[in-house]
C-alpha atoms as a PDB file:
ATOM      1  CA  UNK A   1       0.000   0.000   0.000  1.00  0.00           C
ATOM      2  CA  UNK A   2       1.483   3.053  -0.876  1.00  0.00           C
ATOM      3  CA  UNK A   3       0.959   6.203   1.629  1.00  0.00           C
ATOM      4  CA  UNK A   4      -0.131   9.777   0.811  1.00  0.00           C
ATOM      5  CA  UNK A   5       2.311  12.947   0.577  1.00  0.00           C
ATOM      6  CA  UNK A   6       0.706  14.970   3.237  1.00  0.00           C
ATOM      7  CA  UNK A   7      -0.872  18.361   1.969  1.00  0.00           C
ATOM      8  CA  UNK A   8       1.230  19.972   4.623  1.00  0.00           C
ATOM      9  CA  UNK A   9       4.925  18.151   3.236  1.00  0.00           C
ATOM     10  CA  UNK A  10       3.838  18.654  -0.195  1.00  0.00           C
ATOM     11  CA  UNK A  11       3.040  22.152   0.022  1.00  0.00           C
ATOM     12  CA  UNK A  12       6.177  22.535   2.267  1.00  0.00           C
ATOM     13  CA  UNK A  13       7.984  20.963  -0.703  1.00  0.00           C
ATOM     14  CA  UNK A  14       6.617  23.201  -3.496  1.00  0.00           C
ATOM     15  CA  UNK A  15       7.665  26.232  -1.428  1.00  0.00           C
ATOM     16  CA  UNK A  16      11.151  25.157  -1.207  1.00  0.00           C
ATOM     17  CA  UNK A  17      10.806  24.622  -5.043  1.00  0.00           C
ATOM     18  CA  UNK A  18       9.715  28.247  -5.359  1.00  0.00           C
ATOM     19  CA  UNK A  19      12.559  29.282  -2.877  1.00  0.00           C
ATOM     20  CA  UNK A  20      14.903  27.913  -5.735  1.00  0.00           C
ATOM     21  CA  UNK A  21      14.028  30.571  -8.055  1.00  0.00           C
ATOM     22  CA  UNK A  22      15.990  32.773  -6.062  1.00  0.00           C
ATOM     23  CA  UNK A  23      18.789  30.335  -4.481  1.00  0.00           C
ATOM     24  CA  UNK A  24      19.865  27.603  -6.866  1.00  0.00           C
ATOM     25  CA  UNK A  25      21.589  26.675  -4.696  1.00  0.00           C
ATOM     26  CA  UNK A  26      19.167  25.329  -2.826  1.00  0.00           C
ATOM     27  CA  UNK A  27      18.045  22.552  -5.468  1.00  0.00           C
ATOM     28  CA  UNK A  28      20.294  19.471  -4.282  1.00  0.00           C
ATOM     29  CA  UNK A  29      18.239  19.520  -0.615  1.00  0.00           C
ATOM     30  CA  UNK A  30      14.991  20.280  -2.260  1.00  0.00           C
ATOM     31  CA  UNK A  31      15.598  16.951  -4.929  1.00  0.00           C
ATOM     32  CA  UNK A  32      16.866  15.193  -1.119  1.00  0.00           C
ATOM     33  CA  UNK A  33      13.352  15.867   0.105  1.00  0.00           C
ATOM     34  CA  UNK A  34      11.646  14.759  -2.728  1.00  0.00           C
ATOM     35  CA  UNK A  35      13.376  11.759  -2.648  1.00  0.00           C
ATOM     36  CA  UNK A  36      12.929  10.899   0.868  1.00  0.00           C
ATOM     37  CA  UNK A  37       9.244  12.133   0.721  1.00  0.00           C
ATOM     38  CA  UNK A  38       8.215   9.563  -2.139  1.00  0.00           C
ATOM     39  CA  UNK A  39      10.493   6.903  -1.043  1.00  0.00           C
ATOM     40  CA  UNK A  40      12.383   6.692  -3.828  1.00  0.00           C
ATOM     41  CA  UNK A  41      16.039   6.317  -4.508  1.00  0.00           C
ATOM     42  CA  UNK A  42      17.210   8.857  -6.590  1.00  0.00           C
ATOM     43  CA  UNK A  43      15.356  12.403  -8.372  1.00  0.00           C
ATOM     44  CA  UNK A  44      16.613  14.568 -10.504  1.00  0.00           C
ATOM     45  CA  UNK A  45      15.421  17.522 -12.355  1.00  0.00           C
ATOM     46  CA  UNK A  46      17.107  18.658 -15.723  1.00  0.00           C
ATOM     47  CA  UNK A  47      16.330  21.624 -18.339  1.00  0.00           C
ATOM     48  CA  UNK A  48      17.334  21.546 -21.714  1.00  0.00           C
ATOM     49  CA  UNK A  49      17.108  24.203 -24.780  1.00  0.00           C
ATOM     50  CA  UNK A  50      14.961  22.972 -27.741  1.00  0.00           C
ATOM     51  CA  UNK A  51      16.229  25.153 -29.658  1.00  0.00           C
ATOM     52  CA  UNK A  52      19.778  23.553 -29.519  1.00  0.00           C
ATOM     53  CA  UNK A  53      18.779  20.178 -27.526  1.00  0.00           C
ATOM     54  CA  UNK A  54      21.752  21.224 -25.221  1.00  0.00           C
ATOM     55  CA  UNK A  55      20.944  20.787 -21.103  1.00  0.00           C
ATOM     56  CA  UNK A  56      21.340  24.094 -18.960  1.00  0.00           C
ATOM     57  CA  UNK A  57      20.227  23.198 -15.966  1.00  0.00           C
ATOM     58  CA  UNK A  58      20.211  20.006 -14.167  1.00  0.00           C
ATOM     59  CA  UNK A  59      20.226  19.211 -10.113  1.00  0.00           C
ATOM     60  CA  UNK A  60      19.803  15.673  -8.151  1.00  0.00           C
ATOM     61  CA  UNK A  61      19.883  13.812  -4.886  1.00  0.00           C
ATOM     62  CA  UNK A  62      22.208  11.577  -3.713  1.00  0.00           C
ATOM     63  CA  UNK A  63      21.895   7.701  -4.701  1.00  0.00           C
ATOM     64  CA  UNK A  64      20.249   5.781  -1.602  1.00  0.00           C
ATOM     65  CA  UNK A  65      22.127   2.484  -2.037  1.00  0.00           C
ATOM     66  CA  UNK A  66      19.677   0.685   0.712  1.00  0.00           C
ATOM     67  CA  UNK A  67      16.637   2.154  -1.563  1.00  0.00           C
ATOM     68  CA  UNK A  68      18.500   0.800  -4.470  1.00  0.00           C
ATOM     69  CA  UNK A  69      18.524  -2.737  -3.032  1.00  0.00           C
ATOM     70  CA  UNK A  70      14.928  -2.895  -1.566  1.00  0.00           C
ATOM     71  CA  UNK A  71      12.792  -5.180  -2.929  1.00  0.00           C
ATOM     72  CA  UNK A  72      10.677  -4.135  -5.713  1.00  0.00           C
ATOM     73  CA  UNK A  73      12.893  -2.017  -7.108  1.00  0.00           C
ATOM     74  CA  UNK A  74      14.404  -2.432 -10.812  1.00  0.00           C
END
């Protein structure tokens, strides 16, 4: 069975998202807490140009090897 986001973590995430607009820098913990929220084992987020098909932005969490090696997982 797989549990909700809470409204409250999910709208605490989408802030931080927001906040990013202004602090890049902030993107690795924001992808962190995506990745913990969702139980996954890895996000990432990348942009890339159409026009040129060249990537200008891209951010991501850490690998969770123990998420990695769960069962269920590819």
């Amino acid at each position: 069975m797989v549990e909700r986001l809470s409204s409250e973590a999910l709208s605490s995430i989408i802030g931080d998202i927001y906040d990013c607009v202004l602090n890049p820098e902030g993107w690795a913990d924001v992808m962190t807490r995506i990745t913990q929220a969702i139980d996954a084992a890895y996000t990432t987020i990348a942009l890339a140009s159409t026009a040129d098909n060249r990537g200008r932005f891209t951010a991501q969490s850490p690998w969770d090897p123990v998420q990695m090696r769960a069962p269920g997982r590819l």
